[in-house]
PDB file of N, CA and C in Angstrom:
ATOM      1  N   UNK A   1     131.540 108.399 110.651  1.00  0.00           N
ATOM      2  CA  UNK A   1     130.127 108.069 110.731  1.00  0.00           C
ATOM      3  C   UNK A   1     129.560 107.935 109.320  1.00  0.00           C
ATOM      4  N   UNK A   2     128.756 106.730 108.705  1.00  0.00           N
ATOM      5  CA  UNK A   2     128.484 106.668 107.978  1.00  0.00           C
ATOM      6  C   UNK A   2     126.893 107.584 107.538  1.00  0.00           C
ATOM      7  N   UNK A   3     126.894 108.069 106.099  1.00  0.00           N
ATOM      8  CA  UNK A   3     125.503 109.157 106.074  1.00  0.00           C
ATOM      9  C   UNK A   3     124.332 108.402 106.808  1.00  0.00           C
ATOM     10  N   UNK A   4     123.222 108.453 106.909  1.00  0.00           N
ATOM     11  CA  UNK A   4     122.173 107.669 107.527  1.00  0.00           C
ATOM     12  C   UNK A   4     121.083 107.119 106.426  1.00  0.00           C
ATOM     13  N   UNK A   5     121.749 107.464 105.226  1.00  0.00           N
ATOM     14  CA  UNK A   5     121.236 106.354 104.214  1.00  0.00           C
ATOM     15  C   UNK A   5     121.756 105.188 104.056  1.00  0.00           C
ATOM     16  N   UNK A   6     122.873 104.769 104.475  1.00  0.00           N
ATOM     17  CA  UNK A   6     124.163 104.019 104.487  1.00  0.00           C
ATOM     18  C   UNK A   6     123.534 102.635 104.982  1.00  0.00           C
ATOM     19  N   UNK A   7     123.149 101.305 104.183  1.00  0.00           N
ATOM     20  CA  UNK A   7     122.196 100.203 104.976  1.00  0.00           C
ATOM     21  C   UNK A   7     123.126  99.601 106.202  1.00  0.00           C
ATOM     22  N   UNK A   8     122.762  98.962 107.485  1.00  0.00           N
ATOM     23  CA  UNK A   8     123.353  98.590 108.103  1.00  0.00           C
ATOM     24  C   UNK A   8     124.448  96.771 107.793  1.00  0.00           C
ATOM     25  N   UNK A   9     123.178  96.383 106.872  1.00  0.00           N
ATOM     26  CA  UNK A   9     123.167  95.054 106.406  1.00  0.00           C
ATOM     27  C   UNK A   9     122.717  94.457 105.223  1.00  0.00           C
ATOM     28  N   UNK A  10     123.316  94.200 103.921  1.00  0.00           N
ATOM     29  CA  UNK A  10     122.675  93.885 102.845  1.00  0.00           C
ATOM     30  C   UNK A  10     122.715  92.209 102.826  1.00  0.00           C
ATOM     31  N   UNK A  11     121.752  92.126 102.464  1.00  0.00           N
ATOM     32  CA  UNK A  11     121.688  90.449 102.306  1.00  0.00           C
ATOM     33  C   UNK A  11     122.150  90.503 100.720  1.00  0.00           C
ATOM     34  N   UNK A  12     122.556  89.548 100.071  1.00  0.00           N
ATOM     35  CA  UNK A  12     123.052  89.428  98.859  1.00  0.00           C
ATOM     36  C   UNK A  12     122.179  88.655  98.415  1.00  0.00           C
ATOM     37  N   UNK A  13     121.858  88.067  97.200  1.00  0.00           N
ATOM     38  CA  UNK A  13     121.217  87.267  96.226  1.00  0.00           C
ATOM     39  C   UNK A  13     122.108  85.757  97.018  1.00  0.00           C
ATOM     40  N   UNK A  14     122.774  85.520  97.095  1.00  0.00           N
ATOM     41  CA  UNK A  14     123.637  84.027  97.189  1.00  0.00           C
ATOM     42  C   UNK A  14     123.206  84.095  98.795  1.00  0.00           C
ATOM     43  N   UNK A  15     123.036  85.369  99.563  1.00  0.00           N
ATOM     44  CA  UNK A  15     123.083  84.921 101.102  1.00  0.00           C
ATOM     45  C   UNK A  15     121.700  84.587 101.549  1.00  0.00           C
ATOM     46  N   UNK A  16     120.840  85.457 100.560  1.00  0.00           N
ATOM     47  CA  UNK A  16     119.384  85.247 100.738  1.00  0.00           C
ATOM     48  C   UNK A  16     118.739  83.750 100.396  1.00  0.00           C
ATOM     49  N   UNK A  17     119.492  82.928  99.497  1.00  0.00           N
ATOM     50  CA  UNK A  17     119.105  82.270  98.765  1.00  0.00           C
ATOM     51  C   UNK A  17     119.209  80.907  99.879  1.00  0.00           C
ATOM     52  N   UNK A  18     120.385  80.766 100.601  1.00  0.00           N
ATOM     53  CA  UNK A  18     121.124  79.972 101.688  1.00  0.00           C
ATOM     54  C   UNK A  18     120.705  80.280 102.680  1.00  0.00           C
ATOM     55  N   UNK A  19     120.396  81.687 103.140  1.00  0.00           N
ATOM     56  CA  UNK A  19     119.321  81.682 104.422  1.00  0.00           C
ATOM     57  C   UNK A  19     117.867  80.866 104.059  1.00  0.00           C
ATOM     58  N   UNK A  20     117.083  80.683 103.202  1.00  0.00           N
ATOM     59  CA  UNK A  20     115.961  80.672 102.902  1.00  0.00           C
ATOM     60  C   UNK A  20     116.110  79.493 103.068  1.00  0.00           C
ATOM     61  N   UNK A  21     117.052  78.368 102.518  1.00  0.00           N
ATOM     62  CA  UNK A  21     116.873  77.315 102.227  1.00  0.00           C
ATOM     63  C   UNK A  21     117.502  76.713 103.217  1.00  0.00           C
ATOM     64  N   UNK A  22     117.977  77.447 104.081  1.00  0.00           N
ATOM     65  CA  UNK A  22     118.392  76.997 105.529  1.00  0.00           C
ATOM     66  C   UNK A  22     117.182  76.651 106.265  1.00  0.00           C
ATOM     67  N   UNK A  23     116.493  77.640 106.339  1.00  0.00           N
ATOM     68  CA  UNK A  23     115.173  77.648 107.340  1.00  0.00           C
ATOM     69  C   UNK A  23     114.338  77.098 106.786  1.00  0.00           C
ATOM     70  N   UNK A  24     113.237  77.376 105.622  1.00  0.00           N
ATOM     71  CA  UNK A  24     112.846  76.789 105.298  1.00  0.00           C
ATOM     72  C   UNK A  24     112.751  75.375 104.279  1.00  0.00           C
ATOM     73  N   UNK A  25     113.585  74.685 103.874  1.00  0.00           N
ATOM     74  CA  UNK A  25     114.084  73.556 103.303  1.00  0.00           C
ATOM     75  C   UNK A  25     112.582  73.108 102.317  1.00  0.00           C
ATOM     76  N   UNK A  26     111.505  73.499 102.785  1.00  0.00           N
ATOM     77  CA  UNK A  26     110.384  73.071 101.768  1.00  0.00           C
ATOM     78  C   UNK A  26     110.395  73.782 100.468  1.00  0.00           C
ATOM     79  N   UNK A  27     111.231  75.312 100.467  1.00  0.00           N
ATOM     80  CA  UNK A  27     111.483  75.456  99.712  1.00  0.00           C
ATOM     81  C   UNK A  27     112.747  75.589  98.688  1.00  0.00           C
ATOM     82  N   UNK A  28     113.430  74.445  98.628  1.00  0.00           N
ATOM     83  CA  UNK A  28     114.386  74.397  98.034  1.00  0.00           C
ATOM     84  C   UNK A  28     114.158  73.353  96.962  1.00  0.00           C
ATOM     85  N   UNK A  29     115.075  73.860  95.520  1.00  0.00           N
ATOM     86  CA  UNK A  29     116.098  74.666  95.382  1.00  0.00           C
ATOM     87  C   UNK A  29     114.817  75.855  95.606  1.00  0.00           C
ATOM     88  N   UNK A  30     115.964  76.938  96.337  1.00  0.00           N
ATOM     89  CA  UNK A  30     115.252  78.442  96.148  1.00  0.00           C
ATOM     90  C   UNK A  30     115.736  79.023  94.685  1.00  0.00           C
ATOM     91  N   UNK A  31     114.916  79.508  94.125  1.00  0.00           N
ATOM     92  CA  UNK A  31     114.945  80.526  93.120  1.00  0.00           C
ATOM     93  C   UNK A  31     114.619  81.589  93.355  1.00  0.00           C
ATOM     94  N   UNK A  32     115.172  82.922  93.025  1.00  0.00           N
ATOM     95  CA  UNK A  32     115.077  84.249  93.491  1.00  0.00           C
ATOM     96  C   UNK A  32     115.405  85.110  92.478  1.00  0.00           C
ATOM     97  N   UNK A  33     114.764  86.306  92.768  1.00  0.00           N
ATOM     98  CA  UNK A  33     115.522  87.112  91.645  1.00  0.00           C
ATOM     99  C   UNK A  33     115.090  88.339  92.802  1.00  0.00           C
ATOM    100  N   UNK A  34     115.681  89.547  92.719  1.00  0.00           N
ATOM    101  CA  UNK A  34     115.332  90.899  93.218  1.00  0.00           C
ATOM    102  C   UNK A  34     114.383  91.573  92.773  1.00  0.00           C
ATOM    103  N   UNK A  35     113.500  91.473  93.905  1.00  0.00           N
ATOM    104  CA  UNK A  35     112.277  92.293  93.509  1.00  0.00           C
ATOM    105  C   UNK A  35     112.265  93.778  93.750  1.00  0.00           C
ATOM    106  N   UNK A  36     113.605  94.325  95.050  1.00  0.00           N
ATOM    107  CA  UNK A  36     113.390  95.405  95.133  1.00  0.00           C
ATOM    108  C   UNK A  36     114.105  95.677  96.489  1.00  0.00           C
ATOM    109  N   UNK A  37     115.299  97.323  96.344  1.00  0.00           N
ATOM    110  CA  UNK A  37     115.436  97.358  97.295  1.00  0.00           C
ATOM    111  C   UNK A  37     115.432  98.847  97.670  1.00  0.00           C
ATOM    112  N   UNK A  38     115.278  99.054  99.227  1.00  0.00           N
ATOM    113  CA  UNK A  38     114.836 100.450  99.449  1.00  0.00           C
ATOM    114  C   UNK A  38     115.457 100.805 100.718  1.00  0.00           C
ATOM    115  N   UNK A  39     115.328 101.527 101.593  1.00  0.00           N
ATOM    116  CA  UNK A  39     115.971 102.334 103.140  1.00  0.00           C
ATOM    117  C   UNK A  39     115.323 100.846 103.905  1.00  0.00           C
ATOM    118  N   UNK A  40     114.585 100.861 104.016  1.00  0.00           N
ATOM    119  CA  UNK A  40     114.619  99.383 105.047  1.00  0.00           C
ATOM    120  C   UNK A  40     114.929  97.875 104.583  1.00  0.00           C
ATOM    121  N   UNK A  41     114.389  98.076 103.391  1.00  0.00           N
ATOM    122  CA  UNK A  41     114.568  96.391 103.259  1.00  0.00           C
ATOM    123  C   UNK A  41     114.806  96.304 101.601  1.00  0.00           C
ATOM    124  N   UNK A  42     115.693  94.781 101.995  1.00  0.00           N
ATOM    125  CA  UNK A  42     115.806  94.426 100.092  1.00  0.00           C
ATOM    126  C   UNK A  42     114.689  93.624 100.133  1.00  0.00           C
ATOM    127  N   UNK A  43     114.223  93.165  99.132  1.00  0.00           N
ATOM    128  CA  UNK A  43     112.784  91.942  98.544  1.00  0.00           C
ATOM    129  C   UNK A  43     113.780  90.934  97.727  1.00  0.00           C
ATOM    130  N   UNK A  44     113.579  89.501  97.623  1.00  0.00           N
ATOM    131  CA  UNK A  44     113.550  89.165  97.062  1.00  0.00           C
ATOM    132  C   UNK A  44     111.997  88.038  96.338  1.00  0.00           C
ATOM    133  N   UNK A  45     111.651  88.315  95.151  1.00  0.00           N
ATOM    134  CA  UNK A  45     110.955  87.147  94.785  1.00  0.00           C
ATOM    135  C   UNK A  45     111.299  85.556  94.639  1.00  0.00           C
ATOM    136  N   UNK A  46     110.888  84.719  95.506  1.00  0.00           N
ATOM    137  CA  UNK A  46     111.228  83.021  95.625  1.00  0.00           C
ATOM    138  C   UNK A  46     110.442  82.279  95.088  1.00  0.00           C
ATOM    139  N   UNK A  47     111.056  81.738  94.111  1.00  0.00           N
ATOM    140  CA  UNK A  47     110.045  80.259  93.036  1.00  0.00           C
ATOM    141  C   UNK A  47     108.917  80.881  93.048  1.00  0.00           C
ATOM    142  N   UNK A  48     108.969  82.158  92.260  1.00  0.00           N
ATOM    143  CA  UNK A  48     107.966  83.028  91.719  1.00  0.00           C
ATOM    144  C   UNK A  48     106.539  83.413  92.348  1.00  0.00           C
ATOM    145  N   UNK A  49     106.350  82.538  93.666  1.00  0.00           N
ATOM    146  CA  UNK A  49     105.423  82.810  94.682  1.00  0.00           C
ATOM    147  C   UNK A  49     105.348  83.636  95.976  1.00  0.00           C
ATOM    148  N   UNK A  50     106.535  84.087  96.780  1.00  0.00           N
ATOM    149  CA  UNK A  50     107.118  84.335  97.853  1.00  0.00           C
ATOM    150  C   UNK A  50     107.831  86.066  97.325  1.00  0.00           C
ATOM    151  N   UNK A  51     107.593  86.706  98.699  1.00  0.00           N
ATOM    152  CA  UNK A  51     108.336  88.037  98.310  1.00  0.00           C
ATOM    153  C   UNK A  51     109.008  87.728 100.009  1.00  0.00           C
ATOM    154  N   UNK A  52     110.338  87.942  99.665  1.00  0.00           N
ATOM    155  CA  UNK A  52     110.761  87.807 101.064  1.00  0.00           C
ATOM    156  C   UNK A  52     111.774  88.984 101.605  1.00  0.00           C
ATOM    157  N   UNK A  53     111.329  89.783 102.411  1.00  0.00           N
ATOM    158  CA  UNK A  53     111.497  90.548 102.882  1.00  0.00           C
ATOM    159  C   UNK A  53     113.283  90.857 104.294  1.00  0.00           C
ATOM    160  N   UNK A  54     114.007  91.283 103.757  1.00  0.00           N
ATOM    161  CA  UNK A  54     115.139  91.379 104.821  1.00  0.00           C
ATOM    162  C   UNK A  54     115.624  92.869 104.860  1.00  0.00           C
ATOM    163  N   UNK A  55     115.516  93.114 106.214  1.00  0.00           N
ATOM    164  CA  UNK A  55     115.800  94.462 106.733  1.00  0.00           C
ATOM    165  C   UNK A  55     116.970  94.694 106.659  1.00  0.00           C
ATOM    166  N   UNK A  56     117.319  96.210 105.830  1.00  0.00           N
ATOM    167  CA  UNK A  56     118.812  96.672 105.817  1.00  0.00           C
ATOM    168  C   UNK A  56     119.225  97.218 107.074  1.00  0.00           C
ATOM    169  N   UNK A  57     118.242  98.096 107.995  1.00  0.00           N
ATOM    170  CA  UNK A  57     118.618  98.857 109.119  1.00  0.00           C
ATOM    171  C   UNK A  57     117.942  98.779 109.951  1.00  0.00           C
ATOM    172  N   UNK A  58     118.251  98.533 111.165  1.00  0.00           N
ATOM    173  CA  UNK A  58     117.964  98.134 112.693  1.00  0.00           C
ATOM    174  C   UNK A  58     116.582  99.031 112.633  1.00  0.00           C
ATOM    175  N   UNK A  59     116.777  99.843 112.739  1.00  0.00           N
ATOM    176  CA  UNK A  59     114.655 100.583 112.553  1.00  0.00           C
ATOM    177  C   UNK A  59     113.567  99.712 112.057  1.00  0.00           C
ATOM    178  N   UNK A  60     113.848  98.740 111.145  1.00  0.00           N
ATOM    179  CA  UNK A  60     113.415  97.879 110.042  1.00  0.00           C
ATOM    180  C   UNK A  60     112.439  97.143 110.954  1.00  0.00           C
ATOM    181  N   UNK A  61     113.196  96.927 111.384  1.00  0.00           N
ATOM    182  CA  UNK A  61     112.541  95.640 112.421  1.00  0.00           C
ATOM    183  C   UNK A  61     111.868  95.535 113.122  1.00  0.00           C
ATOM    184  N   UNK A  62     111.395  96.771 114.043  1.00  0.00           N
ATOM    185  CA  UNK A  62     109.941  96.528 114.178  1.00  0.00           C
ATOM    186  C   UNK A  62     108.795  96.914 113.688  1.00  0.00           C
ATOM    187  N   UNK A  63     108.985  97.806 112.635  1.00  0.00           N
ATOM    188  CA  UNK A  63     108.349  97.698 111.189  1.00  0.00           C
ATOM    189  C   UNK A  63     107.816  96.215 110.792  1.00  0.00           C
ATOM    190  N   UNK A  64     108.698  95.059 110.313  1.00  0.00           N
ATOM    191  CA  UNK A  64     108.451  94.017 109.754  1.00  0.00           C
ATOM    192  C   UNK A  64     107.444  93.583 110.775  1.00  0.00           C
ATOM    193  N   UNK A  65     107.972  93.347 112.059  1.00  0.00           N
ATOM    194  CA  UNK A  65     107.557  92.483 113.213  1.00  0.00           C
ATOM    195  C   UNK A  65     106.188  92.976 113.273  1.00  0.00           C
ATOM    196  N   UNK A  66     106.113  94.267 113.480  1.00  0.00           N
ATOM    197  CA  UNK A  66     104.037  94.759 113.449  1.00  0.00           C
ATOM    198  C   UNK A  66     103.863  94.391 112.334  1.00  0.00           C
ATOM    199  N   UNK A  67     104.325  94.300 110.939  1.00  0.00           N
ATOM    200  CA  UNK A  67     103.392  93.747 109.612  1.00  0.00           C
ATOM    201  C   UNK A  67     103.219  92.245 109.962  1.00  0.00           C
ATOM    202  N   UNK A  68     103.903  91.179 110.198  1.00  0.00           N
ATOM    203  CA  UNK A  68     103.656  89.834 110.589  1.00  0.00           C
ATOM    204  C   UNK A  68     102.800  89.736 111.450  1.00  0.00           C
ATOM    205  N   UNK A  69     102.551  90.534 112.292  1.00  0.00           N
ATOM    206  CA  UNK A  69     101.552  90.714 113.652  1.00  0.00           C
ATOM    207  C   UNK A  69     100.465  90.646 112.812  1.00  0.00           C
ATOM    208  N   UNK A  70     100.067  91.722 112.082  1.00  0.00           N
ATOM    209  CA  UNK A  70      98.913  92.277 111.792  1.00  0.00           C
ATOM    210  C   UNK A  70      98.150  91.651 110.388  1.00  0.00           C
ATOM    211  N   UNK A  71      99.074  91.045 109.192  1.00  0.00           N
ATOM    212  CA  UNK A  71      98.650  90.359 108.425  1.00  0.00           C
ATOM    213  C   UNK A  71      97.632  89.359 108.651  1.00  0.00           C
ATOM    214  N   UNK A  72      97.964  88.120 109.952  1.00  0.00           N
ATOM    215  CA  UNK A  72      96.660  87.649 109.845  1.00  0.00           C
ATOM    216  C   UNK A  72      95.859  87.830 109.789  1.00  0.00           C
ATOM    217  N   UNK A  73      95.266  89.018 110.858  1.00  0.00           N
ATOM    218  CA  UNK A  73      93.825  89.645 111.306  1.00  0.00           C
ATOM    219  C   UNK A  73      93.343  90.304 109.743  1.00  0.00           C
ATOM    220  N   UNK A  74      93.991  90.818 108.927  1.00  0.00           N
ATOM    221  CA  UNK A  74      93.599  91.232 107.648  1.00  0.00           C
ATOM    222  C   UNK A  74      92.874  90.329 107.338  1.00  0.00           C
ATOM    223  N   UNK A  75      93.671  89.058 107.225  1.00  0.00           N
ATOM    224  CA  UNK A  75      93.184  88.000 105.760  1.00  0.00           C
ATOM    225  C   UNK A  75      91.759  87.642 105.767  1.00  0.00           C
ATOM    226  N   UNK A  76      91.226  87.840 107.201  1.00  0.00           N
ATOM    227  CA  UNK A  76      89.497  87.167 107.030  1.00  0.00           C
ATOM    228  C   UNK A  76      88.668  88.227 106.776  1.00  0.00           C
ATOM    229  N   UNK A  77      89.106  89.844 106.440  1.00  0.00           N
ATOM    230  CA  UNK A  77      88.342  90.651 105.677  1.00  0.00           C
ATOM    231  C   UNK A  77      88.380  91.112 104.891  1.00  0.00           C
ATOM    232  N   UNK A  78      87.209  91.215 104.372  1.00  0.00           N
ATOM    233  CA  UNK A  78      86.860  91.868 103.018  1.00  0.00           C
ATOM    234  C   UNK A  78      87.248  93.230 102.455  1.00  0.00           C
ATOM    235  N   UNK A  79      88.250  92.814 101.996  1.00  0.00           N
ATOM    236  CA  UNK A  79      89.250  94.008 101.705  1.00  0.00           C
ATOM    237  C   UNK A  79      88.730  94.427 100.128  1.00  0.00           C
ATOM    238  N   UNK A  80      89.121  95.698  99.640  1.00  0.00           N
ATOM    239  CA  UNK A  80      89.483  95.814  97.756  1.00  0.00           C
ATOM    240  C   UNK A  80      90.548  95.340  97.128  1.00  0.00           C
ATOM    241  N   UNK A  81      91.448  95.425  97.903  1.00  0.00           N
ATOM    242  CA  UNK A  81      92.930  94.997  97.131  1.00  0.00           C
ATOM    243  C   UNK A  81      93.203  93.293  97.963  1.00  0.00           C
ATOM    244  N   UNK A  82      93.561  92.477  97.353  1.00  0.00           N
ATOM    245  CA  UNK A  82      94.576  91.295  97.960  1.00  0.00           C
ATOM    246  C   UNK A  82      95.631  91.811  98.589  1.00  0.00           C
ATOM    247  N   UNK A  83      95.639  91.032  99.679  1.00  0.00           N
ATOM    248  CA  UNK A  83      96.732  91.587 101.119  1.00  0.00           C
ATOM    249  C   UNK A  83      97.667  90.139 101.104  1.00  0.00           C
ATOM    250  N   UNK A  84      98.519  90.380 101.085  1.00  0.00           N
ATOM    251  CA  UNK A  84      99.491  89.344 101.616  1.00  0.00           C
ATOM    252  C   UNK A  84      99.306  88.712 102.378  1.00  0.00           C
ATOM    253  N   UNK A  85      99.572  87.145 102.370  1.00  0.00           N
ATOM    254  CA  UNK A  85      99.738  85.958 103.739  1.00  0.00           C
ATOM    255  C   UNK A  85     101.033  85.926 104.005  1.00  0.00           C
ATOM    256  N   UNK A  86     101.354  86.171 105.672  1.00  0.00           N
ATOM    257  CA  UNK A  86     102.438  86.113 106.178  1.00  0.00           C
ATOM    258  C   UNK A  86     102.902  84.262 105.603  1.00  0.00           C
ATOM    259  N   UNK A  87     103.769  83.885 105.094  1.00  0.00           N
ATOM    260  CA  UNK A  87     104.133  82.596 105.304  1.00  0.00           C
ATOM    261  C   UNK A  87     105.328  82.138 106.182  1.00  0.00           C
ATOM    262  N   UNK A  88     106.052  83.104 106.748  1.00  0.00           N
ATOM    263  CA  UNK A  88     106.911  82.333 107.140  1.00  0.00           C
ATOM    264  C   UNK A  88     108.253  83.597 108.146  1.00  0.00           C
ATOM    265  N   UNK A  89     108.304  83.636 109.084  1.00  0.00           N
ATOM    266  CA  UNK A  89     109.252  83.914 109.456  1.00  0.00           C
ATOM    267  C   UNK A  89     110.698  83.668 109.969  1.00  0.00           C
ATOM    268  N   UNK A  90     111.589  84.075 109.096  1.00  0.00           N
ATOM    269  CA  UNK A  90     112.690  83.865 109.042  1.00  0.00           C
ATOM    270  C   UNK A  90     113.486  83.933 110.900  1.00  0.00           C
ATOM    271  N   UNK A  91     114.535  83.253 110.794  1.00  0.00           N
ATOM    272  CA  UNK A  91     115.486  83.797 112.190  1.00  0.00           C
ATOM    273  C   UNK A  91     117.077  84.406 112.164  1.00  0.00           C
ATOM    274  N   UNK A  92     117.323  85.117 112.626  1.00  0.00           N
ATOM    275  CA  UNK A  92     118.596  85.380 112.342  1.00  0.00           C
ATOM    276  C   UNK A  92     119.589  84.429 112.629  1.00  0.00           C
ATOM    277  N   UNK A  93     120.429  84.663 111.698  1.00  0.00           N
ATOM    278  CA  UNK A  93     121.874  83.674 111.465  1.00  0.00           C
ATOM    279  C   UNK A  93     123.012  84.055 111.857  1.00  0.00           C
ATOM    280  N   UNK A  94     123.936  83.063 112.156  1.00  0.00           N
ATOM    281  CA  UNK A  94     125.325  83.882 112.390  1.00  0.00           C
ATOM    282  C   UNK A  94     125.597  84.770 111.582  1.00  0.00           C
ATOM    283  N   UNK A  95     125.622  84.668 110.570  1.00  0.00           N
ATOM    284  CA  UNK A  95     125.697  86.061 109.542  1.00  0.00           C
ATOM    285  C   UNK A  95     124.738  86.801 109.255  1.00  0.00           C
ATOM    286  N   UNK A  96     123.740  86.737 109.797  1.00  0.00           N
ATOM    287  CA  UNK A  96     122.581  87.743 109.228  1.00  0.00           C
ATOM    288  C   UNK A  96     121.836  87.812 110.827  1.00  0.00           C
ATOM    289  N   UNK A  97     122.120  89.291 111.680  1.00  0.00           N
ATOM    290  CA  UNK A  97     121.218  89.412 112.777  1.00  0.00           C
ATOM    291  C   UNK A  97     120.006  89.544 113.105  1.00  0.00           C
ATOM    292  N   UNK A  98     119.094  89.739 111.816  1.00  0.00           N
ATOM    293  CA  UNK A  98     117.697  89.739 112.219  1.00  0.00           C
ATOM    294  C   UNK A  98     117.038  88.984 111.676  1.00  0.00           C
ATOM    295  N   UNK A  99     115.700  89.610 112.364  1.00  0.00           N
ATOM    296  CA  UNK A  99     114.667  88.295 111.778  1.00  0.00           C
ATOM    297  C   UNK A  99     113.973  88.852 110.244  1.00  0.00           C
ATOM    298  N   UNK A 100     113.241  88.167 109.279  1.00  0.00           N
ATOM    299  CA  UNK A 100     113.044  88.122 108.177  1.00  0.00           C
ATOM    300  C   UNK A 100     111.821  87.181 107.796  1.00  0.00           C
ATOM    301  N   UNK A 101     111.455  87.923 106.613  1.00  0.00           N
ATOM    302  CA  UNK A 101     110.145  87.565 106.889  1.00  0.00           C
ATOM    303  C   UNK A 101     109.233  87.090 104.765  1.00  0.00           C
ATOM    304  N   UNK A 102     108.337  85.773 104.917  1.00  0.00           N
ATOM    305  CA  UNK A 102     108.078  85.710 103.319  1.00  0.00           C
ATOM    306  C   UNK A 102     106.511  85.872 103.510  1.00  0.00           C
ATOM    307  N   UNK A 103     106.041  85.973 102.215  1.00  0.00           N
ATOM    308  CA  UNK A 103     105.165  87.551 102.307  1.00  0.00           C
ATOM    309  C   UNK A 103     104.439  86.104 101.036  1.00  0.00           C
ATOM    310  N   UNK A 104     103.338  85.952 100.762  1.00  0.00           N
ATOM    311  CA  UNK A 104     102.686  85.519  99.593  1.00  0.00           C
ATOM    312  C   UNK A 104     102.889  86.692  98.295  1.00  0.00           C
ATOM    313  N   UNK A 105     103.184  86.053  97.437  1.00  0.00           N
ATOM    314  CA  UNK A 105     103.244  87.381  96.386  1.00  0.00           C
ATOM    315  C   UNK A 105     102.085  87.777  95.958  1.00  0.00           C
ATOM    316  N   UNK A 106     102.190  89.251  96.105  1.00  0.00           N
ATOM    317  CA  UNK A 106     100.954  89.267  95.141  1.00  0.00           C
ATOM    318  C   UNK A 106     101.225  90.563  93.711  1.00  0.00           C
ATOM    319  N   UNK A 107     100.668  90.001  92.669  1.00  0.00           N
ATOM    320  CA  UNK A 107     101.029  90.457  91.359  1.00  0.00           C
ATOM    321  C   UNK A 107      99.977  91.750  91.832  1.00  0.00           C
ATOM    322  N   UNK A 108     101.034  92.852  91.031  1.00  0.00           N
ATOM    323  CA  UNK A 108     100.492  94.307  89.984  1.00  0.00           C
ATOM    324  C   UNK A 108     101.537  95.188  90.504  1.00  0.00           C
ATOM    325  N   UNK A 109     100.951  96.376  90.516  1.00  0.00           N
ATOM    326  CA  UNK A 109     101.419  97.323  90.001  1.00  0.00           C
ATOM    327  C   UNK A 109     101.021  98.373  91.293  1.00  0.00           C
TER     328      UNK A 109
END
């Protein structure tokens, strides 16, 4: 049995890059670099606008799925901080079982 930090599924830089540009094709070439990875999900940043989000472990996922839900209803209020626009949800691939998700970037800290 693997510890339960152990990710179920890592997307790689080359797999992320070929999923992305699988599905979405408007954005290709994809450019990416790693924005970040943690117990649920790696990030990558895409053509410096896009944070795109792929779940390492089956828990992940309906995590992501309520943030895509709920992002729209954010965007028409008047928030303090800038909230992310859902742009785009990913589908799972023969090699990659879940769904995935790109996020508008937003800069700081």
């Amino acid at each position: 049995m693997n510890p339960v930090w152990t990710p179920e599924h890592v997307v790689d830089s080359a797999q992320a890059a070929r999923l992305i540009a699988e599905q979405f094709p408007e954005l290709a070439p994809v450019r990416l670099e790693t924005a970040g990875e943690g117990f649920d999900n790696t990030v990558y940043l895409v053509n410096e606008a896009y944070a795109f989000r792929f779940p390492r472990r089956d828990i992940a996922i309906a995590l992501l799925q309520r943030e895509c839900a709920i992002l729209p209803a954010l965007a028409g209020l008047d928030m303090p901080l800038d909230i992310p626009k859902l742009y785009c949800s990913g589908s799972p691939a023969a090699d990659y079982p879940w769904p995935f998700a790109g996020f508008s970037f937003v800069r700081g800290k």
